[in-house]
N, C-alpha and C. Protein backbone atom coordinates (compact mmCIF):
# COMPACT_ATOMS: atom_id res chain seq x y z
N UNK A 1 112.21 -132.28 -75.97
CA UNK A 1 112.93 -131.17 -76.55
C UNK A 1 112.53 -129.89 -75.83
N UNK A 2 113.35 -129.17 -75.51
CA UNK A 2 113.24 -127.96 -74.94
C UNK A 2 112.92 -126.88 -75.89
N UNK A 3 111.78 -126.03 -75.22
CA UNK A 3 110.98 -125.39 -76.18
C UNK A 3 111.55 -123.20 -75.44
N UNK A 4 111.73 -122.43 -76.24
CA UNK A 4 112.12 -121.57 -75.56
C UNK A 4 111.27 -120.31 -76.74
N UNK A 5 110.72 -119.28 -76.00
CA UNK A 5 109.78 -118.29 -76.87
C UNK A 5 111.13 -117.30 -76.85
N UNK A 6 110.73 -116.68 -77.84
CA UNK A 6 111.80 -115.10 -78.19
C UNK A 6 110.63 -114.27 -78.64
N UNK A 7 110.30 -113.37 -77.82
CA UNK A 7 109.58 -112.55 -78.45
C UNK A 7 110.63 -111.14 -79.45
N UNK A 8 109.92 -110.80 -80.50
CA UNK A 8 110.33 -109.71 -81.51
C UNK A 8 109.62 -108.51 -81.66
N UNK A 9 110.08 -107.60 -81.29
CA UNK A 9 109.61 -106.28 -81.02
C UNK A 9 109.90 -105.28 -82.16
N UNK A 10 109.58 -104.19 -82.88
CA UNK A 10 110.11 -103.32 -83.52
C UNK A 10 111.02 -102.74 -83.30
N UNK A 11 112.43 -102.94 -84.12
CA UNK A 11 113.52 -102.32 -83.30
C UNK A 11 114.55 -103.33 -82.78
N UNK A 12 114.10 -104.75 -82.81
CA UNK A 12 115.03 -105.63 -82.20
C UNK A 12 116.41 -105.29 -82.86
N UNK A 13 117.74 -105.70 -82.18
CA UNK A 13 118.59 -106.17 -82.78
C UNK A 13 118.48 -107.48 -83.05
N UNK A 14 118.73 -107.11 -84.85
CA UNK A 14 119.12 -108.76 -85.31
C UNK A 14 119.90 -109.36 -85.37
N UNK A 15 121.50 -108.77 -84.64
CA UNK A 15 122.42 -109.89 -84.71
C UNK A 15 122.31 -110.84 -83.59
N UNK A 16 121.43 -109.98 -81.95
CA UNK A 16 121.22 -110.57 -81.40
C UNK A 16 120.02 -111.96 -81.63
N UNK A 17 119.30 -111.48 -82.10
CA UNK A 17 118.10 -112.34 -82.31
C UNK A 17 118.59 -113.79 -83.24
N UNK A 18 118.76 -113.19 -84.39
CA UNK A 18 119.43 -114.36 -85.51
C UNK A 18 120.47 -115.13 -85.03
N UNK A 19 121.35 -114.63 -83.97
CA UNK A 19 122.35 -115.72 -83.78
C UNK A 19 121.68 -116.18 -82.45
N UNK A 20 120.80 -116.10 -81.52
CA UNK A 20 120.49 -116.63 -80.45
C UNK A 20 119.47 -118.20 -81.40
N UNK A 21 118.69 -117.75 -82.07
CA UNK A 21 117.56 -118.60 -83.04
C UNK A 21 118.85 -119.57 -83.35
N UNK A 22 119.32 -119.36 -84.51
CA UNK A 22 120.39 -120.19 -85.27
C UNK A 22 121.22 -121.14 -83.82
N UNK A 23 121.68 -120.64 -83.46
CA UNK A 23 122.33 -121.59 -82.39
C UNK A 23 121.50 -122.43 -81.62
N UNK A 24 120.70 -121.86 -81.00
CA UNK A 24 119.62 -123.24 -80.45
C UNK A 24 118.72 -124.08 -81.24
N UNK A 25 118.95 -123.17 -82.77
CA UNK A 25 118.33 -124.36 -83.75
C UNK A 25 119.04 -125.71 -83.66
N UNK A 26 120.19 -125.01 -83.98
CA UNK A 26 121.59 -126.06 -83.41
C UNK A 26 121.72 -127.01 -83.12
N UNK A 27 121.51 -126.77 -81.78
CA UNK A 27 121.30 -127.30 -80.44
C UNK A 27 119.95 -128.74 -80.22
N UNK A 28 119.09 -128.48 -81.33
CA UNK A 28 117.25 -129.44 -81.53
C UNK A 28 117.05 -128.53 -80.32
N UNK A 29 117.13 -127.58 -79.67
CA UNK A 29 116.09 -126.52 -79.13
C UNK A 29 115.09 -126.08 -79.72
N UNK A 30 113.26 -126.11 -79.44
CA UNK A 30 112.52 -125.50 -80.54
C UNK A 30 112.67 -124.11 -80.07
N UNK A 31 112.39 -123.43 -80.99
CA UNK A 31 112.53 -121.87 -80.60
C UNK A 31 111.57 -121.35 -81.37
N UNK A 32 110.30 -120.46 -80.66
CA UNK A 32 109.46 -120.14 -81.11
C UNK A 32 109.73 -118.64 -81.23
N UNK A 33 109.50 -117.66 -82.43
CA UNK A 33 109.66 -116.36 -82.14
C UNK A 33 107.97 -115.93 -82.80
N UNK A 34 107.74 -114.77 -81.76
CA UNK A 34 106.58 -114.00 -81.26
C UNK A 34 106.42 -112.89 -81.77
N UNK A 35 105.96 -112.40 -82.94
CA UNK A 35 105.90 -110.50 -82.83
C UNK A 35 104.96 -110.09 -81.93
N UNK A 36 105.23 -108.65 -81.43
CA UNK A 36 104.30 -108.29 -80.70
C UNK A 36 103.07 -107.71 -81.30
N UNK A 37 103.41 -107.20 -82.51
CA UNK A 37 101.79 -106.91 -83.47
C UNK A 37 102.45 -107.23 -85.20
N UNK A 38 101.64 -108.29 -85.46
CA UNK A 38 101.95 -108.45 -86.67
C UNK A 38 103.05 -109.29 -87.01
N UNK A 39 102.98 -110.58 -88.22
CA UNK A 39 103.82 -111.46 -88.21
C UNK A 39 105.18 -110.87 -88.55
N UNK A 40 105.11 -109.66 -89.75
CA UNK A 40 106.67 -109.56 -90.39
C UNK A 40 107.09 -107.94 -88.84
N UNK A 41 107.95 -107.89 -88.71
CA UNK A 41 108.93 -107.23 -87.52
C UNK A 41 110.35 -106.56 -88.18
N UNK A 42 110.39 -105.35 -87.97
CA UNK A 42 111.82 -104.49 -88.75
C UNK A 42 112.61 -104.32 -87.68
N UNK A 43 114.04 -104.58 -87.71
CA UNK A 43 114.65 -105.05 -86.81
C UNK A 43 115.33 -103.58 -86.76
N UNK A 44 116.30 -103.43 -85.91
CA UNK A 44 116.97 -101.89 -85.52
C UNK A 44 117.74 -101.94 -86.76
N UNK A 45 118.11 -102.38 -87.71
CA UNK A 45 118.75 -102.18 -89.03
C UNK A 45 117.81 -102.41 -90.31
N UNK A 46 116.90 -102.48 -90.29
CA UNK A 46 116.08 -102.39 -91.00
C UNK A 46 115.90 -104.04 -91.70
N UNK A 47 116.35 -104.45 -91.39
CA UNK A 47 116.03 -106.62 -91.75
C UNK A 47 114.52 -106.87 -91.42
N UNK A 48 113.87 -107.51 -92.22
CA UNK A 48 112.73 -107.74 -92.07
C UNK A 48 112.64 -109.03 -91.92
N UNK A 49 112.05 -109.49 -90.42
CA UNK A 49 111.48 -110.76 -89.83
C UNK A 49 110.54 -111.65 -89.69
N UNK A 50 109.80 -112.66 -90.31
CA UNK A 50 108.40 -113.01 -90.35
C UNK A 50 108.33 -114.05 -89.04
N UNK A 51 108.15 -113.57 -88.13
CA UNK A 51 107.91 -114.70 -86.89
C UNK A 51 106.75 -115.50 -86.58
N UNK A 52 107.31 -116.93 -86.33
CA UNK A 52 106.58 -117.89 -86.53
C UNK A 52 105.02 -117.81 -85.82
N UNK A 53 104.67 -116.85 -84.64
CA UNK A 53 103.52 -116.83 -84.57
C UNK A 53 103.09 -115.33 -83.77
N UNK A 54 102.35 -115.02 -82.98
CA UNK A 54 101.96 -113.58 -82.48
C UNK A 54 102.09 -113.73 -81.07
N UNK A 55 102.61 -113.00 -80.03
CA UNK A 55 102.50 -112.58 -78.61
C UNK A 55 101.28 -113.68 -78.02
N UNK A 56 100.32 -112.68 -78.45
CA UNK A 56 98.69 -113.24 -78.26
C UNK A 56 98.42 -114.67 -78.41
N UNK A 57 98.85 -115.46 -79.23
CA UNK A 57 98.60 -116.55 -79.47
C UNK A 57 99.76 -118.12 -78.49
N UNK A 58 100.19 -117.48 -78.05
CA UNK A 58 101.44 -117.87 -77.13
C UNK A 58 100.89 -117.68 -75.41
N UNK A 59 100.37 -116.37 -75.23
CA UNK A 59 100.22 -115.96 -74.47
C UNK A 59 99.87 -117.05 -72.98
N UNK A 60 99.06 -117.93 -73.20
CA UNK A 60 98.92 -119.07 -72.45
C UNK A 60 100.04 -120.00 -72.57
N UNK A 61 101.06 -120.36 -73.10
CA UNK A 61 101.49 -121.31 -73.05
C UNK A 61 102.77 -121.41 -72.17
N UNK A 62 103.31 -122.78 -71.96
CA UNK A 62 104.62 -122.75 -71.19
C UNK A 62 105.37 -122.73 -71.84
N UNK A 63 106.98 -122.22 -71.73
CA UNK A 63 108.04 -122.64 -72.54
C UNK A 63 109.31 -122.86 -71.03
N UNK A 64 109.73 -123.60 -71.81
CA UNK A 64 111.02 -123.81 -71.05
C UNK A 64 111.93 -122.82 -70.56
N UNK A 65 112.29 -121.96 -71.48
CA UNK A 65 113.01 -120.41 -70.98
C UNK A 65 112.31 -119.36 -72.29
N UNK A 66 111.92 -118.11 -71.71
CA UNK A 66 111.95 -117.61 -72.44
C UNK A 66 113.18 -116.24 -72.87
N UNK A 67 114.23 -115.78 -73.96
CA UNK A 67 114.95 -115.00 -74.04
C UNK A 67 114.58 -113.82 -74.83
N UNK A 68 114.39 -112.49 -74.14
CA UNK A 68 114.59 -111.14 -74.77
C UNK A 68 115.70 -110.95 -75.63
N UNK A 69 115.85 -110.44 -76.83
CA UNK A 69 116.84 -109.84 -77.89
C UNK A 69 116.62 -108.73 -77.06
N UNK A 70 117.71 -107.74 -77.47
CA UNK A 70 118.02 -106.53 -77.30
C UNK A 70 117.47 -105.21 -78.29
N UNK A 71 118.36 -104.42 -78.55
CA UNK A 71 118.01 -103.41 -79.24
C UNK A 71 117.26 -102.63 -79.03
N UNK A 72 117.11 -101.06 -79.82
CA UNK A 72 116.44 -100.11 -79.25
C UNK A 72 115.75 -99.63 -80.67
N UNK A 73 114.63 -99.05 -80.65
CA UNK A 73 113.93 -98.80 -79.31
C UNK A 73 112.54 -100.18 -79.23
N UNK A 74 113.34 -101.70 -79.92
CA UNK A 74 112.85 -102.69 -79.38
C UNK A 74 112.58 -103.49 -77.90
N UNK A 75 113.74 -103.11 -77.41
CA UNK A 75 113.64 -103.45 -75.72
C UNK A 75 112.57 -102.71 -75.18
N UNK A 76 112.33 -101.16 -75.80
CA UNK A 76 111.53 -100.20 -75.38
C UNK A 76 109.74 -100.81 -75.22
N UNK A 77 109.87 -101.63 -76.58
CA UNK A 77 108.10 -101.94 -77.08
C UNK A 77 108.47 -103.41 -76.14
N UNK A 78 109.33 -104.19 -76.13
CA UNK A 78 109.25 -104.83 -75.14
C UNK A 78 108.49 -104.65 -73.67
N UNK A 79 109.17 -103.86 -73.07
CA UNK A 79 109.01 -102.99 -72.03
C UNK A 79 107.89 -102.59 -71.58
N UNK A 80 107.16 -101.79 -72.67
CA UNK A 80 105.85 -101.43 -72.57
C UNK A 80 105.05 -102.04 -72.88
N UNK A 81 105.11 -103.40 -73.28
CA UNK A 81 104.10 -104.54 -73.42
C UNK A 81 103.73 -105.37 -71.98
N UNK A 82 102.18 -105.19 -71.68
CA UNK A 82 101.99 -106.06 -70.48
C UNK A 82 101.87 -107.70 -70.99
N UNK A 83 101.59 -108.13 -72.13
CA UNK A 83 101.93 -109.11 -72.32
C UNK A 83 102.95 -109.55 -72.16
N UNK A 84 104.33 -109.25 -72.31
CA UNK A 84 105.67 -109.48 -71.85
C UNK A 84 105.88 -109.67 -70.63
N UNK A 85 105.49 -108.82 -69.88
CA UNK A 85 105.77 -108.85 -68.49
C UNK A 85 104.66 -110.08 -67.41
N UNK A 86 103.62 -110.08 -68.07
CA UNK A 86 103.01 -111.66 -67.99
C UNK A 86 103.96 -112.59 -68.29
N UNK A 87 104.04 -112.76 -69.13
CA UNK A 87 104.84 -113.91 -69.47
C UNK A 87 105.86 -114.29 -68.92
N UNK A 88 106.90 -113.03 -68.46
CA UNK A 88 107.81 -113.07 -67.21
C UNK A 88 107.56 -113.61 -66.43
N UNK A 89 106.56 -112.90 -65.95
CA UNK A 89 106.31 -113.09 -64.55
C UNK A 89 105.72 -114.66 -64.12
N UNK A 90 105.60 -115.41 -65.02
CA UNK A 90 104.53 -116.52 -64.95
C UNK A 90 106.15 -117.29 -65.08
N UNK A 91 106.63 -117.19 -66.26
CA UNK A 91 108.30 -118.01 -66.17
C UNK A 91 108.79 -118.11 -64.60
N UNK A 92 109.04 -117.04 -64.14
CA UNK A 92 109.64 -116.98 -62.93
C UNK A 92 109.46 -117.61 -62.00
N UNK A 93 107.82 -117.37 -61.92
CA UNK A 93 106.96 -118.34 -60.87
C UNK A 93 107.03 -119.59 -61.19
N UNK A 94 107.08 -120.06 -62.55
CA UNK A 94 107.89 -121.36 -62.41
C UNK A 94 108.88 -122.24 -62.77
N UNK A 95 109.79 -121.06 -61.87
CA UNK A 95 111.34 -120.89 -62.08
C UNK A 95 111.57 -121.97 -63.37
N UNK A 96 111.19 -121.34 -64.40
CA UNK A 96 111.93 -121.18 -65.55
C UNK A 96 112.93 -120.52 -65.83
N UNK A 97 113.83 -120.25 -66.53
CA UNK A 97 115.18 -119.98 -67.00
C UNK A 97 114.73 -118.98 -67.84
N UNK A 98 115.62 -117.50 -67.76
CA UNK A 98 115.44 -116.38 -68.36
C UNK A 98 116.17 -115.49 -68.89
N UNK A 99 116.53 -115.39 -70.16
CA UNK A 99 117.36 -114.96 -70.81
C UNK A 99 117.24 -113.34 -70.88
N UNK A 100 118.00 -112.58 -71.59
CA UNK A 100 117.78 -110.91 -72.15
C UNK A 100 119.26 -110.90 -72.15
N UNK A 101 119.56 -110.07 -73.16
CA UNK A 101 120.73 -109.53 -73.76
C UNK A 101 120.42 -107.55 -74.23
N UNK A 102 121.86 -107.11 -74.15
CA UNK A 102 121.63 -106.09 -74.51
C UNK A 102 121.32 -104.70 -73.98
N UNK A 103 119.80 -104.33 -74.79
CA UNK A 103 119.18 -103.14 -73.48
C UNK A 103 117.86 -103.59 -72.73
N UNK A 104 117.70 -105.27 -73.44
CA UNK A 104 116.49 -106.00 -72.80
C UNK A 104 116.66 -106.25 -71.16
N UNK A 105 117.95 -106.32 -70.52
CA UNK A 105 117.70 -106.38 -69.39
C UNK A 105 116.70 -105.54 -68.88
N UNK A 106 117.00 -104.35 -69.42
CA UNK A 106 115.98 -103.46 -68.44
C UNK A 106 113.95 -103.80 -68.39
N UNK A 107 113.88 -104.53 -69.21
CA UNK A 107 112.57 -104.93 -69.12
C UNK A 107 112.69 -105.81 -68.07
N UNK A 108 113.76 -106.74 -67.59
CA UNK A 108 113.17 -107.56 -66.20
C UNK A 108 113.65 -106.72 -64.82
N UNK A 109 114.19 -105.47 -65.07
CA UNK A 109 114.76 -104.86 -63.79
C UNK A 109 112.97 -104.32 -63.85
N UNK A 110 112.75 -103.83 -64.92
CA UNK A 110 111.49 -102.96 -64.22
C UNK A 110 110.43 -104.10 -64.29
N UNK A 111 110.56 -105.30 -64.03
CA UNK A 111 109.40 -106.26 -63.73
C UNK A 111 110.36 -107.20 -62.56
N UNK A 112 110.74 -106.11 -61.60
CA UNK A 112 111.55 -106.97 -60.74
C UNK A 112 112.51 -108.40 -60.48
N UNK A 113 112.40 -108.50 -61.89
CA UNK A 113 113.06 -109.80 -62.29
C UNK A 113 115.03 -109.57 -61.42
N UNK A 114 115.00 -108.76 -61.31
CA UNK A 114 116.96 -108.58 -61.36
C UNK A 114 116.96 -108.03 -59.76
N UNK A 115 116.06 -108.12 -59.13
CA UNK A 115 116.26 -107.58 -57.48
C UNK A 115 117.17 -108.74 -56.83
N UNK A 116 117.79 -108.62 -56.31
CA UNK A 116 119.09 -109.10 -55.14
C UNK A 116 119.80 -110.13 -56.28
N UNK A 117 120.24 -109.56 -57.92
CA UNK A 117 120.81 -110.16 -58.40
C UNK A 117 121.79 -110.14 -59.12
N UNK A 118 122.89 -110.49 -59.61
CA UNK A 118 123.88 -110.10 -60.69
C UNK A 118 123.53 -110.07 -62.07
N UNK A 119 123.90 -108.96 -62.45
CA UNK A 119 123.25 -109.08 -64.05
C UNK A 119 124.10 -108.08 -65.00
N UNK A 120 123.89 -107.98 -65.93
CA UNK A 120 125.23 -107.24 -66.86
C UNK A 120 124.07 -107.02 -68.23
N UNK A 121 124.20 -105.77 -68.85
CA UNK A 121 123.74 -105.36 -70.01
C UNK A 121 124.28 -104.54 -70.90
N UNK A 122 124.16 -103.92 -71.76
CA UNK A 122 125.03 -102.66 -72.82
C UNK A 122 125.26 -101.67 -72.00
N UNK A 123 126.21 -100.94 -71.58
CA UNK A 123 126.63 -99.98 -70.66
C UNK A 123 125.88 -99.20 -70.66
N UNK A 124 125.04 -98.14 -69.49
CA UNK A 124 124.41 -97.61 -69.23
C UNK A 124 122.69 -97.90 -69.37
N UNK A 125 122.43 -98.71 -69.62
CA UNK A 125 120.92 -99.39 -69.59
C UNK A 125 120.42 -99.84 -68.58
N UNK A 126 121.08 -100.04 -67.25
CA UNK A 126 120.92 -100.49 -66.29
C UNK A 126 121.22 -99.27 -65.02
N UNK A 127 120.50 -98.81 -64.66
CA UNK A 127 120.84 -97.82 -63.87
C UNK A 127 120.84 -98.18 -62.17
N UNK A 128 122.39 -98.21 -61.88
CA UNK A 128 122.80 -98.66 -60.44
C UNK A 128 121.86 -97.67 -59.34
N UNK A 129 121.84 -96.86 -59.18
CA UNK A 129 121.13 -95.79 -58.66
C UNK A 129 119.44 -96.58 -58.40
N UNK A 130 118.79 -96.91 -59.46
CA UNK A 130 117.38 -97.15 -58.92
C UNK A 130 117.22 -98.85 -59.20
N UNK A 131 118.41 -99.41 -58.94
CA UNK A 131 118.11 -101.02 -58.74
C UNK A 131 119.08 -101.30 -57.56
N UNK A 132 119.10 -100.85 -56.37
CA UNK A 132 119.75 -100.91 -55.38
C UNK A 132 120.28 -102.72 -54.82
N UNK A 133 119.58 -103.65 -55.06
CA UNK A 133 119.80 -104.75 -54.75
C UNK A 133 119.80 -105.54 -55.91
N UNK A 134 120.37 -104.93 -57.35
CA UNK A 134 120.66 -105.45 -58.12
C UNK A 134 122.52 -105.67 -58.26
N UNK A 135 123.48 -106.53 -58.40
CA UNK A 135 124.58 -105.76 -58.81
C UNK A 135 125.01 -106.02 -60.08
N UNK A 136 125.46 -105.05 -60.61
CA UNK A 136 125.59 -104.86 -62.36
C UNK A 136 127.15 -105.19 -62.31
N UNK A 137 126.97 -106.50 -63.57
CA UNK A 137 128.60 -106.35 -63.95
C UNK A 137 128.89 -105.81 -64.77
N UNK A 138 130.28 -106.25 -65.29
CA UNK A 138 130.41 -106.28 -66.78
C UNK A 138 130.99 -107.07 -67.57
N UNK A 139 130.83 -108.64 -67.00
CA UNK A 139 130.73 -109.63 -67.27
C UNK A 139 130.10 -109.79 -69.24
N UNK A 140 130.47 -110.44 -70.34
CA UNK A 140 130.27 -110.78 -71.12
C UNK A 140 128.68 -111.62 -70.92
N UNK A 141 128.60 -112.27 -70.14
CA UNK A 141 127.95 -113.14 -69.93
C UNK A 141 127.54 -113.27 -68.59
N UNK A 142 125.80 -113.13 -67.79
CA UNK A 142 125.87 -113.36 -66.22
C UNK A 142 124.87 -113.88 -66.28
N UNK A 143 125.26 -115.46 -65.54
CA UNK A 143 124.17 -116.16 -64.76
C UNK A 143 124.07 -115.80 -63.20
N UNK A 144 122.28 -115.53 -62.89
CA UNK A 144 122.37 -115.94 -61.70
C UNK A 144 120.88 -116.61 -61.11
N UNK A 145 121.21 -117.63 -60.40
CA UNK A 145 120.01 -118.33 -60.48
C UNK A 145 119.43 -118.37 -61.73
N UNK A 146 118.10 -118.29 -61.83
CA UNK A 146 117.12 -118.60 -63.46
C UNK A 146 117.52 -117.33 -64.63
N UNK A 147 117.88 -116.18 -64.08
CA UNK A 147 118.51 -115.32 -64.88
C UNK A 147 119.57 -115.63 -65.57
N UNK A 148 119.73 -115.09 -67.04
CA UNK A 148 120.66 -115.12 -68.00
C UNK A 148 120.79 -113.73 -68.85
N UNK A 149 121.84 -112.83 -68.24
CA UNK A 149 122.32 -111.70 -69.08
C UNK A 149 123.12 -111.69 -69.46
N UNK A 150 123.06 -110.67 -70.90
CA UNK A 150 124.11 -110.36 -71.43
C UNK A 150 124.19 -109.24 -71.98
N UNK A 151 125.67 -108.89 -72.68
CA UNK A 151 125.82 -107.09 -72.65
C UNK A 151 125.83 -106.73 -74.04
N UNK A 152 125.74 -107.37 -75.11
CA UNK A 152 125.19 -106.71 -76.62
C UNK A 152 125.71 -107.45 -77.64
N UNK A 153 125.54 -107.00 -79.03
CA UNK A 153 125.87 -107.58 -80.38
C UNK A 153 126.63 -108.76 -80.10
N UNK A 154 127.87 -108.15 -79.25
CA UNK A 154 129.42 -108.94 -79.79
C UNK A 154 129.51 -109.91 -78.47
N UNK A 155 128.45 -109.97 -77.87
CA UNK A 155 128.15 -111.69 -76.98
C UNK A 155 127.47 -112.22 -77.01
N UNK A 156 126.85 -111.91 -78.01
CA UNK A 156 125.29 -113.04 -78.46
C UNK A 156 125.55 -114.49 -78.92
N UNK A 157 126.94 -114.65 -79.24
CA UNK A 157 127.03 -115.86 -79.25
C UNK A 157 127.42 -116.97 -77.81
N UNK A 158 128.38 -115.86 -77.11
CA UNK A 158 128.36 -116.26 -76.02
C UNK A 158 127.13 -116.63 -75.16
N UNK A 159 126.60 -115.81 -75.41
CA UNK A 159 125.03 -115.69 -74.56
C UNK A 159 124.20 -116.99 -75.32
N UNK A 160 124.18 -117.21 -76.39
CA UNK A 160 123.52 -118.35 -76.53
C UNK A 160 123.89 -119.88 -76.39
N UNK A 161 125.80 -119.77 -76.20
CA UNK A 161 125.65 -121.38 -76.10
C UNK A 161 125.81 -121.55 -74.60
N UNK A 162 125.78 -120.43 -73.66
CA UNK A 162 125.28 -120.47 -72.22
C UNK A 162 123.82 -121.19 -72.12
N UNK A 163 122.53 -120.17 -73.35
CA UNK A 163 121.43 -121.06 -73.00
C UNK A 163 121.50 -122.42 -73.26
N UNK A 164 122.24 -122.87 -74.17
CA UNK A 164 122.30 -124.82 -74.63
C UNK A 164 122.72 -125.07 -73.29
N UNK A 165 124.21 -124.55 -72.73
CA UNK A 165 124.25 -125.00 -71.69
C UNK A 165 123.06 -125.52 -70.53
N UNK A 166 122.53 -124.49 -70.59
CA UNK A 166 121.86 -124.35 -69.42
C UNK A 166 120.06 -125.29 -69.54
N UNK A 167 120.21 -125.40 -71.27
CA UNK A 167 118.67 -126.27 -71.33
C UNK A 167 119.20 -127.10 -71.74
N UNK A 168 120.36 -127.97 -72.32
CA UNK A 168 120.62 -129.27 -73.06
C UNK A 168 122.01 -129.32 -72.54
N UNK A 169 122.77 -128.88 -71.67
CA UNK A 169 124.03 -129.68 -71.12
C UNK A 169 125.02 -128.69 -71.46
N UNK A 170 126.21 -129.17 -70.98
CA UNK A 170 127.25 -128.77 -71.51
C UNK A 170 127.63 -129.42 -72.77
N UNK A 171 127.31 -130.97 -72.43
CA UNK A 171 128.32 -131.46 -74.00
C UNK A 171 127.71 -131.25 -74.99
N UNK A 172 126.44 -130.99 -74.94
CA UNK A 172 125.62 -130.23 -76.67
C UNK A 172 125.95 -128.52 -76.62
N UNK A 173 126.59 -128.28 -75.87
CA UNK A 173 127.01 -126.69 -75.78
C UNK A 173 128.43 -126.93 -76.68
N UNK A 174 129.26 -127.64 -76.33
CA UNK A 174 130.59 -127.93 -76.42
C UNK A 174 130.40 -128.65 -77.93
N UNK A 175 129.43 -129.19 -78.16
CA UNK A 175 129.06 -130.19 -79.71
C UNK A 175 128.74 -128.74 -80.64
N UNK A 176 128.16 -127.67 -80.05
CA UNK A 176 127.92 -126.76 -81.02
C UNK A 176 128.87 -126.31 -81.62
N UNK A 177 129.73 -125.33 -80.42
CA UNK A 177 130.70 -124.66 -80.11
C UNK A 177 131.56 -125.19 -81.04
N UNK A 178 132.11 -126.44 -80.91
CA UNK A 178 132.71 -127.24 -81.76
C UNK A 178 132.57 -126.84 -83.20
N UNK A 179 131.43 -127.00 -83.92
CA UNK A 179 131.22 -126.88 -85.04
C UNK A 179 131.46 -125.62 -85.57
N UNK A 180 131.29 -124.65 -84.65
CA UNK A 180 131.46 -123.15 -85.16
C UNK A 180 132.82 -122.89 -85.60
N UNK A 181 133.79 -123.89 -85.17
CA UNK A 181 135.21 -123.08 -85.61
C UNK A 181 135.43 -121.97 -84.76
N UNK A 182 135.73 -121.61 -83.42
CA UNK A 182 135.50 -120.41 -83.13
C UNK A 182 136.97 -120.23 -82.13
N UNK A 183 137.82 -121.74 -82.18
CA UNK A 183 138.90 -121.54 -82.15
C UNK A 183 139.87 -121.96 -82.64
């Protein structure tokens, strides 16, 4: 079973977070979520989150992909966490699969994660000007290589049955999808 960390920051968006969790629950994806201090986490609407374990206690381990939620000024404590950017950086190196939605991209532009790559986030969070060998879409949804972005609230679902795709297939993407009613 494919195991994937979400870390939760103060400030997350929770529509992103709750529907990325719920869908790869879905999916028999385990999905571990992380606060960065402290188990319960207030989301950018004020929803209160008790995540299953702490940053710190994760901190060594592997996961299969790990995905950033969005939101502000959660992407922010994201951002400024060197634990996060460990953890990146260690995914990458072994090219693991890497999610962020939202204004979380910008935590892997400034941990070089998005150099010579396509990537798409909430308009204006991504600044073309000082990621020169990045190119920004505006794509709903952008894979490239181990990267997985996306641009806010109203593609988080999109954005998550990309990750099933991308850790359990298409036809358990298409088995979800299915169930949702979504056409």
């Amino acid at each position: 079973m494919a195991t994937v960390l979400i870390p939760l920051a103060e400030g997350f968006e929770e529509l992103e977070a709750v529907t990325i969790i719920d869908l790869l629950r879905r999916a028999d994806i385990e999905v571990i979520t992380a606060s960065l201090n402290g188990q319960t986490v207030t989301a950018s609407r004020g929803t209160r989150v008790i995540a299953d374990t702490s940053v710190d206690k994760v901190l060594e381990q592997d996961f299969d992909m790990v995905v950033l939620p969005g939101g502000l000024p959660g992407a922010d404590h994201l951002d400024a966490d060197d634990r996060i950017h460990r953890i990146l950086q260690r995914a990458a190196e072994n090219d693991r699969p890497i999610g962020a939605i939202c204004a979380a991209p910008k935590v892997l532009a400034s941990g070089g994660l998005l150099d010579h790559k396509k990537a798409t986030a909430y308009p204006g969070v991504l600044d073309p000007q000082s990621l020169g060998t990045t190119q920004i879409t505006d794509a709903a949804v952008q894979q490239d290589g181990n990267i997985l972005t996306s641009r806010g609230p109203g593609t988080a679902m999109d954005f998550a049955l990309e990750i099933i795709a991308c850790l359990a297939g298409a036809d358990k993407r298409d088995e979800v999808e299915s169930a949702l009613l979504r056409s």
